[in-house]
Structure formats: C-alpha cells, structure tokens
N, C-alpha and C. Protein backbone atom coordinates (compact mmCIF):
# COMPACT_ATOMS: atom_id res chain seq x y z
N UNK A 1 -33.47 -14.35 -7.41
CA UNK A 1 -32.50 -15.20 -8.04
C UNK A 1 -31.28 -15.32 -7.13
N UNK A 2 -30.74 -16.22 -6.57
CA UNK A 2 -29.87 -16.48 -6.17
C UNK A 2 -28.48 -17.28 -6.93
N UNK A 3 -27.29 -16.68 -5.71
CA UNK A 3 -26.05 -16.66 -6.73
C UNK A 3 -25.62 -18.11 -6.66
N UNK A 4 -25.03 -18.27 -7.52
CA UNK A 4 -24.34 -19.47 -7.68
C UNK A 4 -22.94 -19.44 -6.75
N UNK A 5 -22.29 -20.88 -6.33
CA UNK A 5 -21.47 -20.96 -5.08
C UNK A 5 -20.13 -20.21 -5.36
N UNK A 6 -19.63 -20.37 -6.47
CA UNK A 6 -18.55 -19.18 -7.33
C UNK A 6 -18.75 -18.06 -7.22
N UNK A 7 -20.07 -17.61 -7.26
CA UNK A 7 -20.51 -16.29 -7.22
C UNK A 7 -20.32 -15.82 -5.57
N UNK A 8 -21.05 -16.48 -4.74
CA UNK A 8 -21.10 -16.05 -3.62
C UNK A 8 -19.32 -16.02 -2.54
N UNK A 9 -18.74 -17.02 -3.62
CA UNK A 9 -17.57 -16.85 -2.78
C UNK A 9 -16.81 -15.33 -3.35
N UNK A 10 -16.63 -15.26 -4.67
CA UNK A 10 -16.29 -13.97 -4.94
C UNK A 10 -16.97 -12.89 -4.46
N UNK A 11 -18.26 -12.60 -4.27
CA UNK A 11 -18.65 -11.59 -3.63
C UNK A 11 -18.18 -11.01 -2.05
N UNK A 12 -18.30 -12.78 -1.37
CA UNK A 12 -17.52 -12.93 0.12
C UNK A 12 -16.09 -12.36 -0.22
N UNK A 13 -15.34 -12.49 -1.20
CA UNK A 13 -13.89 -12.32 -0.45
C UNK A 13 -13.78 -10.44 -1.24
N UNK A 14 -14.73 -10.52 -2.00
CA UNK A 14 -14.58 -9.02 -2.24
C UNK A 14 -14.85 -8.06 -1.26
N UNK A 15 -16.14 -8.42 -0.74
CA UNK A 15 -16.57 -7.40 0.22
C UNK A 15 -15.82 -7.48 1.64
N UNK A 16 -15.45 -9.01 1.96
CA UNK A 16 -14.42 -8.65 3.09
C UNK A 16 -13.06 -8.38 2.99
N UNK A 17 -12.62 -7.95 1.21
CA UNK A 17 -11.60 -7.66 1.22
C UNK A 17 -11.73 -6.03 1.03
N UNK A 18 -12.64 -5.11 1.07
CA UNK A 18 -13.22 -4.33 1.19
C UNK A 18 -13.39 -3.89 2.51
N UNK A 19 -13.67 -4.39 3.51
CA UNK A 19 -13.92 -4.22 5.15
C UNK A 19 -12.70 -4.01 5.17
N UNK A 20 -11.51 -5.36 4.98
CA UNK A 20 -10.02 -5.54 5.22
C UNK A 20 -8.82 -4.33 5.13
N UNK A 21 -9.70 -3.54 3.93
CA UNK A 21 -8.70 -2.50 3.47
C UNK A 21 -9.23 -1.41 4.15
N UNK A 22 -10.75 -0.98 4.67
CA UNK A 22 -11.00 -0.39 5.48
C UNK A 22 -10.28 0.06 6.97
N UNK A 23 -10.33 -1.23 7.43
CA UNK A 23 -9.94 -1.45 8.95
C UNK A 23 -8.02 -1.00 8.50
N UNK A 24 -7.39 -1.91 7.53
CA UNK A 24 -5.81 -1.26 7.75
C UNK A 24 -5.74 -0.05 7.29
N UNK A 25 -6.40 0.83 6.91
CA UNK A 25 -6.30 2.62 6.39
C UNK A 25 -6.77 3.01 7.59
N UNK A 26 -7.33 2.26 8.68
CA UNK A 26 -7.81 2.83 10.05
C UNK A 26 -6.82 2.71 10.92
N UNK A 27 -6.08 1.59 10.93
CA UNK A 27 -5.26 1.27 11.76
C UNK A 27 -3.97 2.26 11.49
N UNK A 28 -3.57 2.02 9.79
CA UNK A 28 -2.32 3.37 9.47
C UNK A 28 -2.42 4.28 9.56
N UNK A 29 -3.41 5.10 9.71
CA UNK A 29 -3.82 6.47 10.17
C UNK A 29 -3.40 6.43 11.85
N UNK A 30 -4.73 5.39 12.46
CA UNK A 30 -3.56 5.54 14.09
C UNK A 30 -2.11 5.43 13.76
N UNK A 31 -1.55 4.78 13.37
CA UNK A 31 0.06 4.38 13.21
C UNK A 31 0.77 5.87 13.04
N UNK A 32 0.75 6.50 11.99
CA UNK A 32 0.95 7.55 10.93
C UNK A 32 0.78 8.49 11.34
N UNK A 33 -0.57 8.80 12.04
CA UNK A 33 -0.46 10.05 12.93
C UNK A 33 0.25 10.80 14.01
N UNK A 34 1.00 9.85 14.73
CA UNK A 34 2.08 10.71 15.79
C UNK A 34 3.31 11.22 14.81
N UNK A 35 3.38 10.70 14.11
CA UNK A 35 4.86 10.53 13.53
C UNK A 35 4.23 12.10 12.43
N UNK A 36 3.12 12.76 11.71
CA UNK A 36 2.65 13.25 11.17
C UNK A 36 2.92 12.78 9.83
N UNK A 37 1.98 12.13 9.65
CA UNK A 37 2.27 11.10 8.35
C UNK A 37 0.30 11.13 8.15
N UNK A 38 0.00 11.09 7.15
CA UNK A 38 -1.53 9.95 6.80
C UNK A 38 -1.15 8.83 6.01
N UNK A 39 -2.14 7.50 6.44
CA UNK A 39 -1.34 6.74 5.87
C UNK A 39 -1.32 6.41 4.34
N UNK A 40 -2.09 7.86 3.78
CA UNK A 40 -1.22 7.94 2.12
C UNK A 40 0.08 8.15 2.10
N UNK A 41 0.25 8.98 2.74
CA UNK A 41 1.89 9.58 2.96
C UNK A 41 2.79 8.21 3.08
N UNK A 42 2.32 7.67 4.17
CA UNK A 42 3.06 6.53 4.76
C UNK A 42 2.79 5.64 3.65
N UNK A 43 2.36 5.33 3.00
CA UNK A 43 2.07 4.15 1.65
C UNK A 43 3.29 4.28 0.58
N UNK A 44 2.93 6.16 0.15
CA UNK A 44 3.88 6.50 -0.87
C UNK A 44 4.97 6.77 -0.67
N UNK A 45 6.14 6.94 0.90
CA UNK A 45 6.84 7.05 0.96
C UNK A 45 7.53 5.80 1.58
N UNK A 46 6.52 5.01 1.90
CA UNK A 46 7.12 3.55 2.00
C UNK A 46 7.15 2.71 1.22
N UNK A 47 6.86 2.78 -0.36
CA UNK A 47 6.85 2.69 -1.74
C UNK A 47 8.35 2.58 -1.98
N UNK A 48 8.97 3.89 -1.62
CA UNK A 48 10.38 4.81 -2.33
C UNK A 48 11.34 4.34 -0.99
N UNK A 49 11.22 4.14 0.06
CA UNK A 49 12.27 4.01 0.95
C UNK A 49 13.63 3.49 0.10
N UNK A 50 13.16 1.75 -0.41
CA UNK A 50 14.66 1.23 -0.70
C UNK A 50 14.88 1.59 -2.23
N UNK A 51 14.20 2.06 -2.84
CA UNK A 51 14.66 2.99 -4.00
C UNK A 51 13.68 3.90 -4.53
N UNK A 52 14.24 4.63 -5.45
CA UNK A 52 13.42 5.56 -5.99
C UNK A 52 12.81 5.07 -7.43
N UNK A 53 10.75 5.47 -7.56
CA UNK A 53 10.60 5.28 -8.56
C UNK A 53 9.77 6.51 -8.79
N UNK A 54 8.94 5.97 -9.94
CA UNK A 54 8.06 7.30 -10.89
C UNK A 54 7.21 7.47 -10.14
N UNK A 55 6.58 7.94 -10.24
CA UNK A 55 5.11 8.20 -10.08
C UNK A 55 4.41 6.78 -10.31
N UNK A 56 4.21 6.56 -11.32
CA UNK A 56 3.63 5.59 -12.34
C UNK A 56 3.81 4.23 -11.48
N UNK A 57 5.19 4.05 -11.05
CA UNK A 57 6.14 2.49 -10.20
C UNK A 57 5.51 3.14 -9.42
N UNK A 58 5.25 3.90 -8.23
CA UNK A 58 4.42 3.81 -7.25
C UNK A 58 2.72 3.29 -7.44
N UNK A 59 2.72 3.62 -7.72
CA UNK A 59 1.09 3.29 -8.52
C UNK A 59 0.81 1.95 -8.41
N UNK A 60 1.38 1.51 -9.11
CA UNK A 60 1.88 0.19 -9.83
C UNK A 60 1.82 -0.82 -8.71
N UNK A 61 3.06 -0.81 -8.01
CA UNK A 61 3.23 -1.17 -6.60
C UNK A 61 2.28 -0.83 -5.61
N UNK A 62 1.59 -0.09 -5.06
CA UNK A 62 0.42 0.09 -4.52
C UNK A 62 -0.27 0.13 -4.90
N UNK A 63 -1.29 -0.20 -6.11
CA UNK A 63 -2.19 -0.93 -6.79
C UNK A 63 -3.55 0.43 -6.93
N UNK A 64 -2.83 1.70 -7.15
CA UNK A 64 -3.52 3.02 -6.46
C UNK A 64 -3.46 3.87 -7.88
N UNK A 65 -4.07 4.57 -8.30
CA UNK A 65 -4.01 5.44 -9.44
C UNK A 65 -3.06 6.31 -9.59
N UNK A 66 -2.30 6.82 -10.67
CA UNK A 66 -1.18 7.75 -10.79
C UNK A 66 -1.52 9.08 -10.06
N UNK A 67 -2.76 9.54 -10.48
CA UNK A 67 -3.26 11.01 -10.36
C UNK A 67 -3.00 10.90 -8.85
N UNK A 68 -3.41 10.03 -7.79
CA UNK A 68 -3.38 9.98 -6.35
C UNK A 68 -1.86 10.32 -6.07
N UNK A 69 -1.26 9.27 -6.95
CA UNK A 69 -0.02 9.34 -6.34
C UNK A 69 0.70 10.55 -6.47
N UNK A 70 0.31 11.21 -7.30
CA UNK A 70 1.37 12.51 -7.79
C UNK A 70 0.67 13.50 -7.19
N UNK A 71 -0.80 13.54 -6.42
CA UNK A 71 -1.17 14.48 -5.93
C UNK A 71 -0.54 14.78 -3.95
N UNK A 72 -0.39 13.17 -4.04
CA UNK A 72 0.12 12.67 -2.91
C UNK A 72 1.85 13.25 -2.75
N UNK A 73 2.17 12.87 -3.66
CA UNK A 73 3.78 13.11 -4.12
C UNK A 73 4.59 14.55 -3.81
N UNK A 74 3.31 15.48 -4.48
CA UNK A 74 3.77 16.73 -4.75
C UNK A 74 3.34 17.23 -3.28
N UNK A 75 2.61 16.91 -2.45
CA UNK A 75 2.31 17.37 -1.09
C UNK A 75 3.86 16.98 -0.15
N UNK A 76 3.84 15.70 -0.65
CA UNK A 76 5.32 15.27 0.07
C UNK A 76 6.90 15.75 -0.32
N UNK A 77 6.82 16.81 -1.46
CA UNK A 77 7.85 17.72 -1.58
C UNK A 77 7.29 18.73 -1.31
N UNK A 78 6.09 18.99 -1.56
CA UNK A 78 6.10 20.59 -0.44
C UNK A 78 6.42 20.58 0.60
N UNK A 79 6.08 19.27 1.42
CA UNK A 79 6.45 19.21 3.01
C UNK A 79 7.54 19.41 3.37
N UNK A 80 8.59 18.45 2.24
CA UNK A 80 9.96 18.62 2.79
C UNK A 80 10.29 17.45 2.82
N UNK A 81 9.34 16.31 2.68
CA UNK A 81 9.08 14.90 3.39
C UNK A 81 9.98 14.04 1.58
N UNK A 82 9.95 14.67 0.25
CA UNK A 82 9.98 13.43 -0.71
C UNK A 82 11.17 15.07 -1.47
N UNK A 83 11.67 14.34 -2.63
CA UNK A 83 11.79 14.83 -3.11
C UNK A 83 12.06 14.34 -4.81
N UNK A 84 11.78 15.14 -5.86
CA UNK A 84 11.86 14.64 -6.98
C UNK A 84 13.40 14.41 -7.52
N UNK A 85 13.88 13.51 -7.91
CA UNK A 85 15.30 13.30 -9.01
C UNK A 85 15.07 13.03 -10.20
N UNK A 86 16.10 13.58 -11.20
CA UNK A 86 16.33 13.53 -12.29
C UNK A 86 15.89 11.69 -12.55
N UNK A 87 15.41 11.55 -13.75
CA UNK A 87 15.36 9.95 -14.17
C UNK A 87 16.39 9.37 -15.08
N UNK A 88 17.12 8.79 -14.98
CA UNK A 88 18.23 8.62 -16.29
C UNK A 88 17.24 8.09 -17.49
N UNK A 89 16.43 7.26 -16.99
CA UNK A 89 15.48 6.37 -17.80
C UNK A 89 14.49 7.32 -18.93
N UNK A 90 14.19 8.14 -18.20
CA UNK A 90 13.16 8.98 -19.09
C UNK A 90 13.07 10.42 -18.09
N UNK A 91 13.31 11.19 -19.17
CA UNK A 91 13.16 12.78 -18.84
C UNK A 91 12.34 13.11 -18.15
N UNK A 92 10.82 13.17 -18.38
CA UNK A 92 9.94 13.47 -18.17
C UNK A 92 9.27 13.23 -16.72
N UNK A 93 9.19 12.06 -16.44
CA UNK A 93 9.43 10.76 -15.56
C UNK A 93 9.74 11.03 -14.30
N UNK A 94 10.23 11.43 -13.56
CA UNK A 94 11.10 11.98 -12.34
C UNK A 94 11.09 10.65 -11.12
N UNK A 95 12.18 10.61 -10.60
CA UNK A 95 11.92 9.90 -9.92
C UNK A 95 11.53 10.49 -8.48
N UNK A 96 10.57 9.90 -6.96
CA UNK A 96 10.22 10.45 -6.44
C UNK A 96 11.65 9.20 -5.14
N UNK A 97 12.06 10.26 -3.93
CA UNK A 97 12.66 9.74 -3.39
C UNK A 97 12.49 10.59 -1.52
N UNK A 98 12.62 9.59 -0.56
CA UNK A 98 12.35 10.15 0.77
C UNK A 98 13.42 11.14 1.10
N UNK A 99 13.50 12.25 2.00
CA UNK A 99 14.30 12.87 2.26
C UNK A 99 14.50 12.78 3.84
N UNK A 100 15.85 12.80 3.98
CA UNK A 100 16.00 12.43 5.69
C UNK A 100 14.97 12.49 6.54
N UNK A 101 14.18 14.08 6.38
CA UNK A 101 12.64 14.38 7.53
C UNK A 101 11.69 12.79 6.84
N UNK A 102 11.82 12.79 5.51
CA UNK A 102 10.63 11.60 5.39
C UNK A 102 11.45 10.27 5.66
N UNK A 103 12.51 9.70 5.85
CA UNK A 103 12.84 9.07 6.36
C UNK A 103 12.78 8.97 8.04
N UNK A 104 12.54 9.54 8.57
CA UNK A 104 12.67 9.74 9.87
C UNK A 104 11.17 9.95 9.92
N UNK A 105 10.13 10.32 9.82
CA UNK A 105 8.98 10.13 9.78
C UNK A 105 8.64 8.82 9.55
N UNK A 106 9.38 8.28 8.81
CA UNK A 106 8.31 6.53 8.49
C UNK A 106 9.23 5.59 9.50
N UNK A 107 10.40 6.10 9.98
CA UNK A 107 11.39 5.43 11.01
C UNK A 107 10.14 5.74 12.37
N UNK A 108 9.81 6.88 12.80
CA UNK A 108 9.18 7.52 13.96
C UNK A 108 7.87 6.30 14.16
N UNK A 109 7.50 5.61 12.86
CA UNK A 109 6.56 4.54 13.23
C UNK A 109 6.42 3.39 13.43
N UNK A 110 8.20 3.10 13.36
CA UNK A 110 8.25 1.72 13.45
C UNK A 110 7.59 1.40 14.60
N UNK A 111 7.90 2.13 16.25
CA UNK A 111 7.80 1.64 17.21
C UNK A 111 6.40 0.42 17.50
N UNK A 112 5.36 1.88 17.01
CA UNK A 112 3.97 1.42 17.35
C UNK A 112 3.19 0.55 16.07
N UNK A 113 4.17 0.80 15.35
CA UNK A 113 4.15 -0.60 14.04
C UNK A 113 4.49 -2.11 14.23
N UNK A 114 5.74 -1.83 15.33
CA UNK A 114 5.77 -3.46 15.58
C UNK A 114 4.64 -3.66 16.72
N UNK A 115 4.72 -2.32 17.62
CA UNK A 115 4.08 -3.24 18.75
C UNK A 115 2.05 -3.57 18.25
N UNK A 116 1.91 -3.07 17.56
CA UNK A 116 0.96 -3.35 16.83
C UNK A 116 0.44 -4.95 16.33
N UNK A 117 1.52 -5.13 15.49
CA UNK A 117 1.55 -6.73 14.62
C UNK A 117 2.27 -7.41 15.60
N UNK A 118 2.37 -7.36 16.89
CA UNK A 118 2.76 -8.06 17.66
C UNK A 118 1.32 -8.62 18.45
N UNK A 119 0.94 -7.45 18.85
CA UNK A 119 -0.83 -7.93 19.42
C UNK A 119 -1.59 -8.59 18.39
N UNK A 120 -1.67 -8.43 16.77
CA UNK A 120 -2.06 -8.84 15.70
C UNK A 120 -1.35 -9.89 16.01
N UNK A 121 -0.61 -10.55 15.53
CA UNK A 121 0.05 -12.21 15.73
C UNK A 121 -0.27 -13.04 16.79
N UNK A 122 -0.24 -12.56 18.34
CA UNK A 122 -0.56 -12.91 19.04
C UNK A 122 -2.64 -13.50 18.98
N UNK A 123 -3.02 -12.66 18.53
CA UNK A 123 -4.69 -12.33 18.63
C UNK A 123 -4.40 -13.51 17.54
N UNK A 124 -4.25 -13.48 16.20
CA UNK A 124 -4.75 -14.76 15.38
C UNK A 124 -3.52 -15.77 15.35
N UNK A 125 -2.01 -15.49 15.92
CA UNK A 125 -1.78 -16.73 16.00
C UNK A 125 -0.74 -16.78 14.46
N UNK A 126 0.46 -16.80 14.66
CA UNK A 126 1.41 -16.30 13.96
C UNK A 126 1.59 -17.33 12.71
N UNK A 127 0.96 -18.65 12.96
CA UNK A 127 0.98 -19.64 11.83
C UNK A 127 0.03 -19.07 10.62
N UNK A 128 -1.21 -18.94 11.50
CA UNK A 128 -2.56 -18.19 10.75
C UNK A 128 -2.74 -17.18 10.31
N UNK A 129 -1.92 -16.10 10.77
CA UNK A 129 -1.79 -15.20 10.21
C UNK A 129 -0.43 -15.46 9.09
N UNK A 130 0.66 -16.15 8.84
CA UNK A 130 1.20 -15.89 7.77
C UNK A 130 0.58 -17.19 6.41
N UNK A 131 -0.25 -17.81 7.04
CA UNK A 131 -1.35 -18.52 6.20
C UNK A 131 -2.40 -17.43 5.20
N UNK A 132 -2.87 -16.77 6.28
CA UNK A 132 -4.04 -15.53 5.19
C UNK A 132 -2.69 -15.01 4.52
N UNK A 133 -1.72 -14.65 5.17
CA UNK A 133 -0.33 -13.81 3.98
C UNK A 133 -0.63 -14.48 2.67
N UNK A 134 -0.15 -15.81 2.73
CA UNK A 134 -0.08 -16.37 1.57
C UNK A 134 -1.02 -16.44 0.84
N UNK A 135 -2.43 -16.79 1.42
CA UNK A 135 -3.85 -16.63 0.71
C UNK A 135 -3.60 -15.54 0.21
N UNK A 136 -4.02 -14.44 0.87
CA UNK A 136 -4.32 -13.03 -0.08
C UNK A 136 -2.88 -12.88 -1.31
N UNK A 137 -1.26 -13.42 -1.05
CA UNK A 137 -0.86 -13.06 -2.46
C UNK A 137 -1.33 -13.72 -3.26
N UNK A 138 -1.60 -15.10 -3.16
CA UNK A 138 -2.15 -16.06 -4.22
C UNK A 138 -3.66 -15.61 -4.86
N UNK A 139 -4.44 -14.97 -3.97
CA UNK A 139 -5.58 -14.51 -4.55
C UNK A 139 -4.66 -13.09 -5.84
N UNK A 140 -4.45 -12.79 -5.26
CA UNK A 140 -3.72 -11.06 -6.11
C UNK A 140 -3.01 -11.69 -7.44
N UNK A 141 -2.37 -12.52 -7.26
CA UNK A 141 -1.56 -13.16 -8.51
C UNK A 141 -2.46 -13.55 -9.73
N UNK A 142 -3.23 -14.34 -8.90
CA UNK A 142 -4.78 -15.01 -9.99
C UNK A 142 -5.66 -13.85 -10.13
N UNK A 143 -5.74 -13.34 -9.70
CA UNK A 143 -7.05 -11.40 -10.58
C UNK A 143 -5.61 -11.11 -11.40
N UNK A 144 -4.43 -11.10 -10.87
CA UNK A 144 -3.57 -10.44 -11.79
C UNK A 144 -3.65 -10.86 -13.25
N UNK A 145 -3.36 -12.56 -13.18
CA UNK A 145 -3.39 -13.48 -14.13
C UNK A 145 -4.40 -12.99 -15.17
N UNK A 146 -5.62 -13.02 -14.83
CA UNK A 146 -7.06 -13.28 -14.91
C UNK A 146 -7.05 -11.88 -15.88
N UNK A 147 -6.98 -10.91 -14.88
CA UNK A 147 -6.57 -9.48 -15.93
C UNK A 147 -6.18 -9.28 -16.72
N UNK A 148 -4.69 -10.24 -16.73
CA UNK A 148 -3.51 -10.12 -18.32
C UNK A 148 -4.11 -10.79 -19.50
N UNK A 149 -4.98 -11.98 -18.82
CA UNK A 149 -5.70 -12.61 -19.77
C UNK A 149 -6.83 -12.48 -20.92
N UNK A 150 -7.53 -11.19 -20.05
CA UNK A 150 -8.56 -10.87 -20.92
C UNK A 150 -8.97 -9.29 -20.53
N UNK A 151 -9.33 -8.65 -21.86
CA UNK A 151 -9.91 -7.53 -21.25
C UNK A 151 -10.95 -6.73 -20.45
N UNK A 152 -11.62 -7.87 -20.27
CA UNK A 152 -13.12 -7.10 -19.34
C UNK A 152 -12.72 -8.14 -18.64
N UNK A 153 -14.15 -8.07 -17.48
CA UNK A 153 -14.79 -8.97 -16.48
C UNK A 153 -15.44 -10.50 -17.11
C-alpha cells in the first residue's frame, strides 16, 4: 500500500527533521566541548542566559521534557555552572539561572559558533539559509496550532 502525497511529505520532513536534529546535537557537542559544556548543558543554559526560568519554561522553550531538564539542571549546580533562585511567582518552582563560570562557558563558544555559521551561510548561501529559518518556524507554529487544536494525532 502506498502513501498518499500528504503522507509522504510528512513522513519526508519528519524523518529529515530527525537527521536535522541529529547532525546539530553533533555539531553542538563539537562546539560545547572545548569550552566543557555538552550540548545539553549548552541548550539549558542558553535557555536562562537573558533571564531566569523554571524548570518547566525551560522545557517549554526547548521543546525537551521537564525530567531532562532538571536532571540536566541539577548537574549544572553541582558544577558550579547554574544556580537555583528563589521564584517570587511560585515557591516551589525555583528559578534556574547561569552563574559567571556558566556564563563564561557559553561566552568560551561563541568563537567557534560564529566561525561555524559562517562556513554554514557561506555553503548554502545566506538568502537560503534564512529561507529554511522561516520554513522550519512556520512548520513549528502549524504542529503547534494543530496540537492546541485537538487531542491526538
């Protein structure tokens, strides 16, 4: 039985959005690693840079499960790298926030971060590449949509 053309395009942009997320957890790991970062670390503390949220707002924002994040979290105050604050919002709640070493750790990557998406821009071409930008939010918005809309698949 073969899929219908709806079908086959969703399968296409799943599975190469699947490869996609592969290859950049490959690439942030090279990135992340001099600086001693993985690029969970580097996700969840580049989450919190311009403010501090929960657990939960990290999640949320990186589209990643709570349990990850707080397992992630609590490694990054053992390190030294995050640290927890009081929440005015809710007690319980804490907010998670970078601490100078984790600031300076996700600073330590800018270098090979730009020079990175610089060979990336160059290789596809800086129009085309902020073309897929816009594709992939517009795809994310519509599953978002699509989600709020109904409860299953």
């Amino acid at each position: 039985m073969s899929e219908r053309p709806e079908q086959e395009l969703l399968s296409g942009a799943a599975l190469t959005t699947f490869r996609l997320n592969g290859q950049f957890l490959a690439v942030a790991e090279d990135l992340a690693r001099p600086a001693g970062l993985t690029a969970a670390w580097w996700q969840v503390l580049g989450a919190v840079l311009n403010q501090p949220l929960t657990v939960a707002g990290v999640a949320r924002e990186m589209g990643i499960t709570r349990q990850s994040v707080q397992r992630i979290a609590d490694l990054l105050v053992e390190r030294g790298l995050a640290e927890y604050q009081p929440n005015p919002a809710h007690r319980r709640a804490k907010l998670i926030t970078p601490t100078p070493a984790g600031r300076a750790a996700v600073t330590g990557i800018d270098p090979a971060h730009a020079a990175f998406a610089a060979r990336l821009a160059e290789a596809m071409g800086p129009d085309k590449l902020r073309d897929a930008l816009a594709a992939m939010r517009r795809l994310s918005a519509v599953l978002d949509d699509l989600a709020d809309g109904q409860e299953g698949p």
